[in-house]
Protein backbone atom coordinates (compact mmCIF):
# COMPACT_ATOMS: atom_id res chain seq x y z
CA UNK A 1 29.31 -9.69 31.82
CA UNK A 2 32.32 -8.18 32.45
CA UNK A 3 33.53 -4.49 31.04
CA UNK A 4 36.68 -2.00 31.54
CA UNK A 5 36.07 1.45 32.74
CA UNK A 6 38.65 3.34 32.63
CA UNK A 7 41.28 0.57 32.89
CA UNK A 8 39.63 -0.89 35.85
CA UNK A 9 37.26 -4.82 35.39
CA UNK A 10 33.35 -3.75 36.28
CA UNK A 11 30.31 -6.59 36.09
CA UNK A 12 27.02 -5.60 34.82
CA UNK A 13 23.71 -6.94 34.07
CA UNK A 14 23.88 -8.51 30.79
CA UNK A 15 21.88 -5.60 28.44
CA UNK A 16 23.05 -2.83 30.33
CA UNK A 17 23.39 -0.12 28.17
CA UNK A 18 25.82 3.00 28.85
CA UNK A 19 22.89 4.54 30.30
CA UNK A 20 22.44 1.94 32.86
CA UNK A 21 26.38 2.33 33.64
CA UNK A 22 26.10 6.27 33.92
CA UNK A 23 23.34 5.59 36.14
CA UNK A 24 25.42 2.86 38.43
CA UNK A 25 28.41 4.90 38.20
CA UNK A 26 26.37 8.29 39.55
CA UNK A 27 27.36 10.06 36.84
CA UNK A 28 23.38 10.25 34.92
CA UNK A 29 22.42 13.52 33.97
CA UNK A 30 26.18 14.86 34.21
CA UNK A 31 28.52 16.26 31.96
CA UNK A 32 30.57 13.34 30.52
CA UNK A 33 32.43 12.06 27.50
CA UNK A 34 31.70 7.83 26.71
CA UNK A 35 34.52 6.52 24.38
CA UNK A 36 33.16 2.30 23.88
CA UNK A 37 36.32 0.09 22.42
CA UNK A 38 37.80 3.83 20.69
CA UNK A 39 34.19 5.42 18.87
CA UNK A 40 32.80 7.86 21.48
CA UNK A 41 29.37 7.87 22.07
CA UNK A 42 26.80 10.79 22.20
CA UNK A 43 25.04 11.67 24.83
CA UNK A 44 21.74 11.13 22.39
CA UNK A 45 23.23 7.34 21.96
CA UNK A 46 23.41 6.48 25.55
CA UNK A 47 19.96 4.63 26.37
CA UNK A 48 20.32 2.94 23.01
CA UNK A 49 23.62 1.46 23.12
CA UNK A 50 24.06 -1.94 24.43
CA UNK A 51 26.87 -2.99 26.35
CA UNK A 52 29.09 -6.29 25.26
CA UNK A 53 31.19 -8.98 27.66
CA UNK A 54 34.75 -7.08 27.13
CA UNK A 55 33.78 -4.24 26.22
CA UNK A 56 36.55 -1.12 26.95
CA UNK A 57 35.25 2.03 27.80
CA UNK A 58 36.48 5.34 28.65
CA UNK A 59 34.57 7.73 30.93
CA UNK A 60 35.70 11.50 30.98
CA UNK A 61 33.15 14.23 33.63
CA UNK A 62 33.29 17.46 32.11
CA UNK A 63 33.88 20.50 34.38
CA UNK A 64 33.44 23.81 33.55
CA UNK A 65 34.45 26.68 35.50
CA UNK A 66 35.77 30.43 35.35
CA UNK A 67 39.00 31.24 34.41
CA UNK A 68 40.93 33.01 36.75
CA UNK A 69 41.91 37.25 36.98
């Protein structure tokens, strides 16, 4: 099937889940925001949500950091 990430075509296994695209992306265990076709998706949601042909997804890492002096 094929998805949008971030504006850019990506082909996955059909079933792939956002999980499985965290994980391909090296991104699993990180920090990151998942908006699928506009509804963001919680962390909690990831393994369960199923991925569909045409599906447009946004992908945000989340750094943290000190402010400065």
């Amino acid at each position: 099937m094929v998805i949008t990430v971030n504006g850019t075509e990506r082909r996955l296994q059909r079933g792939s889940s956002v999980a499985d695209l965290l994980r391909e992306l090296g991104l699993a265990g990180g920090a990151v925001a998942v908006e699928r076709n506009q509804r963001l998706v919680g962390p909690k949601d990831h393994v369960a949500t199923r991925l569909e042909d045409g599906d447009a997804l946004q992908v945000v890492t989340l750094v943290g950091g000190a402010s400065g002096p």
